[in-house]
Protein backbone atom coordinates (compact mmCIF):
# COMPACT_ATOMS: atom_id res chain seq x y z
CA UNK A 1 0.00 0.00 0.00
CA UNK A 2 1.22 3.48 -0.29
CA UNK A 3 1.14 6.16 2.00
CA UNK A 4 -1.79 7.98 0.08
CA UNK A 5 -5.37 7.37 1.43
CA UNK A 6 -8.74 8.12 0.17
CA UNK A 7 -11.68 9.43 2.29
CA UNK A 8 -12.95 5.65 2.45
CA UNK A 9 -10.93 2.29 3.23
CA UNK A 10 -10.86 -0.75 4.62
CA UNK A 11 -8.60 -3.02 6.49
CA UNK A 12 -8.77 -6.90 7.20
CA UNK A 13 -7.16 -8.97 9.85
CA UNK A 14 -7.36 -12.55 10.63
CA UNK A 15 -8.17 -14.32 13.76
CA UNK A 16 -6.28 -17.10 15.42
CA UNK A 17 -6.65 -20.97 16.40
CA UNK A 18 -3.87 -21.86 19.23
CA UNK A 19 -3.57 -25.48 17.57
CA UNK A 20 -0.28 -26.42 20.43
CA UNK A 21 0.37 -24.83 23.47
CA UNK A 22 -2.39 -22.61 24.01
CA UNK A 23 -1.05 -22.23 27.55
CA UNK A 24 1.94 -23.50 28.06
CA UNK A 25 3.10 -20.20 25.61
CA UNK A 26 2.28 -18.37 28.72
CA UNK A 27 5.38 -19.54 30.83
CA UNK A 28 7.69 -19.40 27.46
CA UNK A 29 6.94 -22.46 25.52
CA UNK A 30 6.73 -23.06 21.73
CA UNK A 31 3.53 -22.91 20.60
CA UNK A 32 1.53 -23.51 16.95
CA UNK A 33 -1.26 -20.77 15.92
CA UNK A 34 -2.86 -20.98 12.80
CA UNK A 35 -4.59 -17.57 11.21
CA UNK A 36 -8.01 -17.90 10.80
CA UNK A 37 -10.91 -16.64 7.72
CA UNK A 38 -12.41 -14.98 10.82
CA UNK A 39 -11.62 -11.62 12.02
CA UNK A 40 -12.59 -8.06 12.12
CA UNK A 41 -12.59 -5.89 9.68
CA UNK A 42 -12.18 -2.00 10.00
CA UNK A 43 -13.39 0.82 7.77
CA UNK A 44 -12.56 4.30 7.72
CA UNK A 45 -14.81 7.22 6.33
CA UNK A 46 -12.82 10.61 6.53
CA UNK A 47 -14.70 13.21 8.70
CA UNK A 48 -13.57 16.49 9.69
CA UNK A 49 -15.41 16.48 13.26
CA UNK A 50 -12.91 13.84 15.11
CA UNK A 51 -12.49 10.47 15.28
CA UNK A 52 -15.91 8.43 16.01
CA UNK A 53 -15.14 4.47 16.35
CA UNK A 54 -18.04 2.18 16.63
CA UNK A 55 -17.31 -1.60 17.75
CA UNK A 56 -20.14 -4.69 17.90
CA UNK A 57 -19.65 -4.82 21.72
CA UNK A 58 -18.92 -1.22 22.24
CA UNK A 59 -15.64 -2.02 24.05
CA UNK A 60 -12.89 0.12 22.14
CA UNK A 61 -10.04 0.21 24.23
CA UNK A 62 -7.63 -1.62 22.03
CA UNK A 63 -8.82 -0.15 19.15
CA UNK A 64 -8.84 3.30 20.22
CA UNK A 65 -5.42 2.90 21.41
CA UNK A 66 -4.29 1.47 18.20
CA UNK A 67 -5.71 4.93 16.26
CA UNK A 68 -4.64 7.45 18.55
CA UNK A 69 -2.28 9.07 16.12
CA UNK A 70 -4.65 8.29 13.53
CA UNK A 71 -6.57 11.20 11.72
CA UNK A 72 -10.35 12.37 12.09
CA UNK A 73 -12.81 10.19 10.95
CA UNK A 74 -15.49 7.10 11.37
CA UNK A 75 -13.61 3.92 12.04
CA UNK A 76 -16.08 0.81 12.01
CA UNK A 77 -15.03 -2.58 13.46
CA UNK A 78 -16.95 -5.69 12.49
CA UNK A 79 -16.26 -9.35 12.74
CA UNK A 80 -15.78 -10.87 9.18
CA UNK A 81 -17.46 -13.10 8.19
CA UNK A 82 -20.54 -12.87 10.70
CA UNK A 83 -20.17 -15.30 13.33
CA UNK A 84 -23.11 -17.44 14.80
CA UNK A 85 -20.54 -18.50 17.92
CA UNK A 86 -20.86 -17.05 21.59
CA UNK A 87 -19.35 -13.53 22.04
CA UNK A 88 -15.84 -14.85 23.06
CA UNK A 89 -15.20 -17.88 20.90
CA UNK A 90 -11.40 -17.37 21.83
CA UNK A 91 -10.41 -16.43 18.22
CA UNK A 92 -8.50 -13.58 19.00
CA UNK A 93 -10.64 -10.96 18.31
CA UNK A 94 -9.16 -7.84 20.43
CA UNK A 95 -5.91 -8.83 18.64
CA UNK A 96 -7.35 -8.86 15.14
CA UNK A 97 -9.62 -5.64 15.99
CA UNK A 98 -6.19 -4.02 17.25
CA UNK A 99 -3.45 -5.58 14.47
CA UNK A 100 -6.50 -4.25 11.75
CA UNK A 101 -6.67 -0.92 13.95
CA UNK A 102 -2.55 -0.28 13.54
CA UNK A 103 -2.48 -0.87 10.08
CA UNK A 104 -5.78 1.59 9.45
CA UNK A 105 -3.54 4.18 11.51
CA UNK A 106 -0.35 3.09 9.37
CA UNK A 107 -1.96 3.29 5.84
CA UNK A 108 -3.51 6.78 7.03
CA UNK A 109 -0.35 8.37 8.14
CA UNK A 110 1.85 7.22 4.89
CA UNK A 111 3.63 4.64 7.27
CA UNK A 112 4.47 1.52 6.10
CA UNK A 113 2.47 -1.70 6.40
CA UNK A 114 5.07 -3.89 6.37
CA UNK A 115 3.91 -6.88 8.92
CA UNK A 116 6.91 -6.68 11.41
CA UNK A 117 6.19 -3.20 11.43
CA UNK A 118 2.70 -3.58 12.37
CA UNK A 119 2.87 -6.58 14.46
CA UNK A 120 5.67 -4.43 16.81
CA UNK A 121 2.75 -1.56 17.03
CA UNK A 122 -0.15 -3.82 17.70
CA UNK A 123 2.04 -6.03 20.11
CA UNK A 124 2.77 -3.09 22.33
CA UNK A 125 -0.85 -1.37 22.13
CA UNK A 126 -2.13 -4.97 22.91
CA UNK A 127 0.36 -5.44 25.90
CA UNK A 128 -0.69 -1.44 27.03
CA UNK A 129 -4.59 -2.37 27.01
CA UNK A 130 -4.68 -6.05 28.41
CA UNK A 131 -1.48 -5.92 30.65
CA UNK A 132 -0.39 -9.58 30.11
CA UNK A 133 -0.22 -12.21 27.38
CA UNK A 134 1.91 -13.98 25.43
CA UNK A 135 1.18 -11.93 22.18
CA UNK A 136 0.73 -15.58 19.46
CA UNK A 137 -3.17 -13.80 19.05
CA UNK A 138 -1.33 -10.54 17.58
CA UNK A 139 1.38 -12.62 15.64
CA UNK A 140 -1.44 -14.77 14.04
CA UNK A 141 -3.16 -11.64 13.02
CA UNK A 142 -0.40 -9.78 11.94
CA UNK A 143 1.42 -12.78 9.81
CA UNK A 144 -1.28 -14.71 8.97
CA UNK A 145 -0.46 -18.44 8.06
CA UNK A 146 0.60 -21.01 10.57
CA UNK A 147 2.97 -19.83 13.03
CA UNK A 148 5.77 -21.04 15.38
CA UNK A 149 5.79 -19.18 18.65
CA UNK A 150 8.12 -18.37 20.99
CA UNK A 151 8.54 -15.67 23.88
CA UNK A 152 7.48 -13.23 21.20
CA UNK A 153 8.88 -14.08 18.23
CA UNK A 154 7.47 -15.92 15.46
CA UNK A 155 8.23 -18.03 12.53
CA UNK A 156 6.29 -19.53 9.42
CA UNK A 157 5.95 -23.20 9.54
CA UNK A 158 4.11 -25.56 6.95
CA UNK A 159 0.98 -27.31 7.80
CA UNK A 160 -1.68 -29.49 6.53
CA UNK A 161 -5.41 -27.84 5.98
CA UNK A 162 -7.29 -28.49 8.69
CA UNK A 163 -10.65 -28.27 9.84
CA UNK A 164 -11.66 -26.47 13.35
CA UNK A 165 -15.23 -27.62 15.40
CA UNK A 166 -16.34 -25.43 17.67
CA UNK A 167 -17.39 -27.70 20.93
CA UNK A 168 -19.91 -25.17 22.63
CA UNK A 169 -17.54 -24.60 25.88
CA UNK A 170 -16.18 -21.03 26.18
CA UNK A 171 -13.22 -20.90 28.15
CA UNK A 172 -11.94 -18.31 29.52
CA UNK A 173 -8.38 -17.66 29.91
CA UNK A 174 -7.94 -16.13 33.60
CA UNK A 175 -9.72 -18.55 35.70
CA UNK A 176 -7.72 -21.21 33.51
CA UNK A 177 -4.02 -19.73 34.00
CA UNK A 178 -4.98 -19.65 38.23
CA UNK A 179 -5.92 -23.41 38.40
């Protein structure tokens, strides 16, 4: 992309599916995530009267943190596709809504979108807001693809297709890390 923006875009950014490790990353181990075809999406309509964001749960803390150098306008977050799953499936959506957030901001500025570039933006905003983490949900969104991760750093690694089944048990990850 270049640094030249229109008074309407959109940005796309994918969830994640911890496939090993989901939290034994926590405490430094490797861990597989896979990028997922759901995430949220973000548009931008250019507005001269400030910035306006609008979110499906109105909770924009990551998001707003993500565009705070970002100029005036409407910035619209929606999970893409629809889902029909509970509110926190545990795809990773505050990571996608924030990785698709920093490169909104990045496009809109004439930054570059390269994806180390935005993962190192969305990493830290994501570390600000939450306060803890591992960071493989901002990795997956950031790099797409199947990911090795480790302490932070990722790398590309092959892997079959593979099909996910939602088992109607959210899980929460707090309560989980404590037992």
């Amino acid at each position: 992309r270049s640094g030249r923006h229109s008074d309407h875009m959109n940005t796309f950014a994918p969830g994640k599916l911890v496939v090993l490790g989901e939290y034994a990353v926590l405490d430094g181990a490797p861990a597989i995530v896979a990028a997922v075809d759901h995430g949220v999406a973000c548009t931008y309509e250019a507005s001269p009267t400030g910035q306006r964001i609008e979110t499906p749960t109105h909770d924009d803390r990551f998001v707003r943190s993500a565009l705070r150098d970002a100029p005036a306008g409407t910035y619209r977050f929606t999970c893409s596709p629809a889902l029909t799953l509970p509110a926190k499936p545990g795809l990773g959506g505050s990571a996608a809504a924030t990785v698709a957030a920093t490169e909104m901001s990045r496009v809109l500025r004439g930054l570059s979108t390269a994806p180390d570039l935005v993962h190192a933006d969305a990493a830290r905003v994501h570390f600000e807001v939450q306060g803890s983490g591992s960071g493989i949900d901002v990795a997956a969104a950031a790099y797409g693809g199947t990911l090795r991760f480790q302490q932070g750093t990722s790398r590309p690694v092959p892997c079959p297709e593979f099909v996910s089944v939602y088992s109607g048990q959210c899980a929460t990850t707090g309560p989980r890390i404590e037992a």
